[in-house]
Protein backbone atom coordinates (compact mmCIF):
# COMPACT_ATOMS: atom_id res chain seq x y z
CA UNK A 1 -7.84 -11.98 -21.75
CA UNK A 2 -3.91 -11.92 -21.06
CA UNK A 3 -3.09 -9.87 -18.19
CA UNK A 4 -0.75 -7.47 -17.53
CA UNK A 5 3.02 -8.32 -15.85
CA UNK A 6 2.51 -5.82 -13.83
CA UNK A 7 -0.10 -7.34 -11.79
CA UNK A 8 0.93 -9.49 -8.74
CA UNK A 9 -2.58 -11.14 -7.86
CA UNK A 10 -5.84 -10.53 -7.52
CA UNK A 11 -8.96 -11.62 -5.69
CA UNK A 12 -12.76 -11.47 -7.57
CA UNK A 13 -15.77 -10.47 -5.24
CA UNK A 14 -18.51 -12.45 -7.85
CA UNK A 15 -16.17 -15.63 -9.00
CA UNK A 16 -14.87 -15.96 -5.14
CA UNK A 17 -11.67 -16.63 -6.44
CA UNK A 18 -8.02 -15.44 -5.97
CA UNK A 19 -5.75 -16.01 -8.91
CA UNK A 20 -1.85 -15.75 -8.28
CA UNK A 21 0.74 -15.25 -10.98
CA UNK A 22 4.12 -17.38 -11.01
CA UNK A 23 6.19 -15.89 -8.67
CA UNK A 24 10.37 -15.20 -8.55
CA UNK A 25 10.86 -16.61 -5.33
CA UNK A 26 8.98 -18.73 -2.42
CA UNK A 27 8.67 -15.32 0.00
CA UNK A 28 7.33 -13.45 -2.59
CA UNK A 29 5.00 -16.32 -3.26
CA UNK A 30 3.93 -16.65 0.33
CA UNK A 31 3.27 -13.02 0.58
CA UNK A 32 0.92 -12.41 -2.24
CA UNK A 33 -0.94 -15.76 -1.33
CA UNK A 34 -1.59 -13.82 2.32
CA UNK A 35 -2.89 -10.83 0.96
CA UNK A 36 -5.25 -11.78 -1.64
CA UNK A 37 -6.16 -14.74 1.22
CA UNK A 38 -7.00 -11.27 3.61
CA UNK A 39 -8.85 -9.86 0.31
CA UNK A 40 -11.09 -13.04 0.58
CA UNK A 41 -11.63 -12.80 3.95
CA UNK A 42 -12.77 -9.39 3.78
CA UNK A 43 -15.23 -9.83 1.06
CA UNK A 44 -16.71 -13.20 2.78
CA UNK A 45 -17.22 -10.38 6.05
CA UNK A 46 -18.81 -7.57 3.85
CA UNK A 47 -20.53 -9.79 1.74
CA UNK A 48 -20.54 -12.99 3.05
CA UNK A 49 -22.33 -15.73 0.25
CA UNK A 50 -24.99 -15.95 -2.87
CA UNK A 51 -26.59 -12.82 -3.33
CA UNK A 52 -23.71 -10.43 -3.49
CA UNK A 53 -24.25 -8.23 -5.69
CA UNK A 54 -27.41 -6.75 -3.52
CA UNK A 55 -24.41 -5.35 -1.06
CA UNK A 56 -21.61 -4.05 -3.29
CA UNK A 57 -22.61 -0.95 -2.29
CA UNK A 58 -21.05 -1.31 1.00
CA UNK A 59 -17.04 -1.16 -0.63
CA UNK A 60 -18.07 2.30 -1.58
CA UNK A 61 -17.41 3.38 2.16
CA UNK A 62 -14.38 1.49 2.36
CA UNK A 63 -11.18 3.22 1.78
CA UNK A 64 -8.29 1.70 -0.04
CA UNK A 65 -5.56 2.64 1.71
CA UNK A 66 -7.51 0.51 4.80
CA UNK A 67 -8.70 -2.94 2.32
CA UNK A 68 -4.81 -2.70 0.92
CA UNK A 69 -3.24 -1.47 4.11
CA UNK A 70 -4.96 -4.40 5.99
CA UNK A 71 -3.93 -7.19 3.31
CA UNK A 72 -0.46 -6.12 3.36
CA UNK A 73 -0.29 -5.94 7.89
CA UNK A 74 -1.27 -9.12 7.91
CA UNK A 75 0.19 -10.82 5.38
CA UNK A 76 3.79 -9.85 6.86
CA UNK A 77 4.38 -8.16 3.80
CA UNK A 78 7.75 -6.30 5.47
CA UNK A 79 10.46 -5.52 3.23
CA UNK A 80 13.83 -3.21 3.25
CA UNK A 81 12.25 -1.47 -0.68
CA UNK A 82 8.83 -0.75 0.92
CA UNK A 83 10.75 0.47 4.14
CA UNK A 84 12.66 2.89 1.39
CA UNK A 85 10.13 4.01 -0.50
CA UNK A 86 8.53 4.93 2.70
CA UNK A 87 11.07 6.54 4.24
CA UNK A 88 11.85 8.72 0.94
CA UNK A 89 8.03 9.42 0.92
CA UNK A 90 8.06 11.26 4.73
CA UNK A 91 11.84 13.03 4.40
CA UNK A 92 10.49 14.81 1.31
CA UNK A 93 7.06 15.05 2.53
CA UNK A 94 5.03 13.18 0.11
CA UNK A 95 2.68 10.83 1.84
CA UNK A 96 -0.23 11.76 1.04
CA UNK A 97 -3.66 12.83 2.72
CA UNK A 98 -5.31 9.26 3.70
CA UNK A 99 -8.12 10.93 2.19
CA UNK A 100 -6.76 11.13 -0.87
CA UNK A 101 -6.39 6.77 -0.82
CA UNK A 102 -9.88 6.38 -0.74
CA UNK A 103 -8.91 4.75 -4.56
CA UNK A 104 -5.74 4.62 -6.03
CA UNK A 105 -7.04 5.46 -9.73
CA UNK A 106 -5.64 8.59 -9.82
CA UNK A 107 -1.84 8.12 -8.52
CA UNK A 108 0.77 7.44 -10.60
CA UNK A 109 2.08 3.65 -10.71
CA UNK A 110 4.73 4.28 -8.40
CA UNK A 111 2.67 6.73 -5.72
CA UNK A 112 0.18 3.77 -6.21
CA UNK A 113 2.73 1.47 -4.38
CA UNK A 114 3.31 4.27 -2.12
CA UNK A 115 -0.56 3.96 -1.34
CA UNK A 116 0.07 0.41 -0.56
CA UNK A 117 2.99 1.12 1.95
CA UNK A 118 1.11 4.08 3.59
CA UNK A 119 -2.10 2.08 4.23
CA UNK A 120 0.03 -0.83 5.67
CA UNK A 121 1.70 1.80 7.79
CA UNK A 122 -1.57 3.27 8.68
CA UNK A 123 -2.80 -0.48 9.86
CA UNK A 124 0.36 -1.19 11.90
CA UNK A 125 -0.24 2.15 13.85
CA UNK A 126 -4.07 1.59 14.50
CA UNK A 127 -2.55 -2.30 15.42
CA UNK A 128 0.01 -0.73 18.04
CA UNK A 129 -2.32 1.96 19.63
CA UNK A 130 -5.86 0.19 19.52
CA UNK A 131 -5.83 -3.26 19.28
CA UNK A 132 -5.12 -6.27 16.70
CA UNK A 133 -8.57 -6.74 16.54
CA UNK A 134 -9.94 -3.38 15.56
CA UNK A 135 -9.30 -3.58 11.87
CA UNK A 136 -11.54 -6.52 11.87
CA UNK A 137 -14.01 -4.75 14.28
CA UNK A 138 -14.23 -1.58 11.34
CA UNK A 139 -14.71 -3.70 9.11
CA UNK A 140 -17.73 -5.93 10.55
CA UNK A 141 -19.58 -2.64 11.37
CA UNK A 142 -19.26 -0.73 8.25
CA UNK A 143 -22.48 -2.79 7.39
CA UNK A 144 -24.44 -0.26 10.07
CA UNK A 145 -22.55 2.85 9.13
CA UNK A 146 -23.21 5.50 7.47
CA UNK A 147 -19.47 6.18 6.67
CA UNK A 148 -15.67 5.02 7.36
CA UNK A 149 -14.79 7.67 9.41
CA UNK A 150 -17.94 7.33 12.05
CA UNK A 151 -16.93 3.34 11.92
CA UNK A 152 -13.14 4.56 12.75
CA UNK A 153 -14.17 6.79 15.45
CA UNK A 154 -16.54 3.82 17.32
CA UNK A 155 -14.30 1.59 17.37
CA UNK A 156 -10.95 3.31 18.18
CA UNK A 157 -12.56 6.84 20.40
CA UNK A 158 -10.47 9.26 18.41
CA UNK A 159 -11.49 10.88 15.23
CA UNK A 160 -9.65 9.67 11.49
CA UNK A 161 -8.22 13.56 11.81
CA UNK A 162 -6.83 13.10 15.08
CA UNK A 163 -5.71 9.65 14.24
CA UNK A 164 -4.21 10.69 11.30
CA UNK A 165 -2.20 13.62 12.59
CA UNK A 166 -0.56 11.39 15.55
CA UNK A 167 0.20 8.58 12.42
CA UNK A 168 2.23 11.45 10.47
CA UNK A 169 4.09 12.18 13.60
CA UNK A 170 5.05 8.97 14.49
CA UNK A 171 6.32 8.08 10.93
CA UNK A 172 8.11 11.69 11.34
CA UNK A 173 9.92 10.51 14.46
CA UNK A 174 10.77 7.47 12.80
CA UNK A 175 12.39 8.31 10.13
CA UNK A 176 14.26 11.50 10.77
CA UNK A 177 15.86 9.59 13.25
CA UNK A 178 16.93 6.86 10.75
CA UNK A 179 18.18 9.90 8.17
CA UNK A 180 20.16 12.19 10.97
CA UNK A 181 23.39 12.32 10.23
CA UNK A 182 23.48 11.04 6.82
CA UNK A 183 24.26 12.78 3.30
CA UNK A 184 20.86 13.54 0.69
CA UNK A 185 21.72 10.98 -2.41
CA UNK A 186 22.44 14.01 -4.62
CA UNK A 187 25.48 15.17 -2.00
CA UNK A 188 27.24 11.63 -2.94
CA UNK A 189 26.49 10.62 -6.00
CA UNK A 190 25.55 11.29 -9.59
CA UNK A 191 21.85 10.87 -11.06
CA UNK A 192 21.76 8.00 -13.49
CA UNK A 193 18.33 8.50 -14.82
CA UNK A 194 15.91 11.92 -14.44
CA UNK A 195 11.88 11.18 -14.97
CA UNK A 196 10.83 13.56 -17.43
CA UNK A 197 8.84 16.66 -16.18
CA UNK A 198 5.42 15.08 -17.57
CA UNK A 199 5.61 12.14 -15.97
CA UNK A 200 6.78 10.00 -13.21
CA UNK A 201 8.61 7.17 -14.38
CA UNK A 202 9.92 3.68 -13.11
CA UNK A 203 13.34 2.67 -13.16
CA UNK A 204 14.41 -0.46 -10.98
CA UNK A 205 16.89 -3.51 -11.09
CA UNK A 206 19.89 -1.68 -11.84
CA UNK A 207 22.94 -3.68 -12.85
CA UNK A 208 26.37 -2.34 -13.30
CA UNK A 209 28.76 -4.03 -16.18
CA UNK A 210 31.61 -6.09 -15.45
CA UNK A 211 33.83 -4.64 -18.01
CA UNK A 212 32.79 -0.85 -17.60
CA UNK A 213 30.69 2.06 -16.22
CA UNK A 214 27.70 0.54 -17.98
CA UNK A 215 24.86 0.22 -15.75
CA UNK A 216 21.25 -0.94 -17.44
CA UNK A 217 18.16 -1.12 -15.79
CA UNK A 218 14.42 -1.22 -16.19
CA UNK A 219 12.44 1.29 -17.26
CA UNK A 220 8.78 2.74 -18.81
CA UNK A 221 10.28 5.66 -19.74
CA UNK A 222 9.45 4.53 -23.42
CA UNK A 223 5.85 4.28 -21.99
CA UNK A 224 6.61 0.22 -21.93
């Protein structure tokens, strides 16, 4: 079956394999080797070997945003466009509930990268305030749980409401800071491209002509 371009990598629970695609550049190489290397690790902890298909069941308590969010931490995954979309994402308040990442199926492509970013986010703050280890320590216990959010609470003392309240703060703080002072896009410039109402669409790699006030980028607008 030919896959998508779209996808970046991917790791299978029953074949215990990760398959990578060909990659533009070494750091982008590097980083999606890391996370689908975390992705392994986490299944060999929730699953561990043979019989695995007796404790699938367990990944039904496990919220994306925390599997992805986890994979990109500690894979170093940092970059100025996640930083951005991140930083749009909280100015016009549109991160949303972490219970609303329990699966991405649901988002649009482009709020499904946004799930990505908030659940690395999410990680980094649980990282800062509790403890490298404790991301490990959730998921190791999930085994004995009855859901995520009693693991979260054991292992960290504060509820996932509490948690996630200070997290929204904190990204607040963080980013209004970074945006004081400076113009909304909209104040400077002129849009180039308008997703319809229907539908969110993608438009990246913009390139402006040489000769004139061309610019072309990509786009599924076309549904492509």
């Amino acid at each position: 079956e030919t896959l998508d371009e779209g996808i970046g990598g991917f790791t299978e629970v029953y074949k215990t394999r990760v398959v990578l695609p060909l990659m533009a550049s070494e750091w982008e190489r590097r980083h999606v080797l890391r996370h689908e290397l975390v992705h392994a690790m986490q299944f060999f902890v929730l699953y561990g070997e043979g019989m695995r298909s007796y404790t699938l069941y367990k990944s039904i308590l496990i919220p994306l945003w925390f599997t992805e969010g986890m994979a990109e931490y500690f894979s170093n995954d940092y970059s100025a466009e996640g930083d951005m979309v991140l930083r749009d994402a909280v100015l016009y308040d549109r991160i949303p509930p972490l219970e609303h990442l329990h699966s991405f199926n649901h988002l649009e492509p482009h709020d499904a990268y946004l799930g990505y970013k908030a659940g690395r986010s999410a990680i980094a703050n649980i990282v800062e305030k509790y403890g490298e280890d404790k991301p490990g320590a959730m998921l190791k216990a999930i085994e004995e749980a009855r859901s995520f959010s009693q693991v979260f609470q054991e292992k960290t003392g504060v509820s996932m409401k509490d948690f996630e309240k200070k997290w929204r703060s904190h990204l607040k703080e963080t980013y209004w800071v970074q945006a004081s002072g400076k113009k909304d896009p909209d104040e400077y410039g002129t849009p180039v491209f308008i997703s319809p109402e229907d539908r969110t669409c993608i438009s990246n790699s913009a390139s402006q002509s040489p000769v004139d006030d061309t610019i072309v980028f990509l786009s599924d607008k076309q549904g492509f």
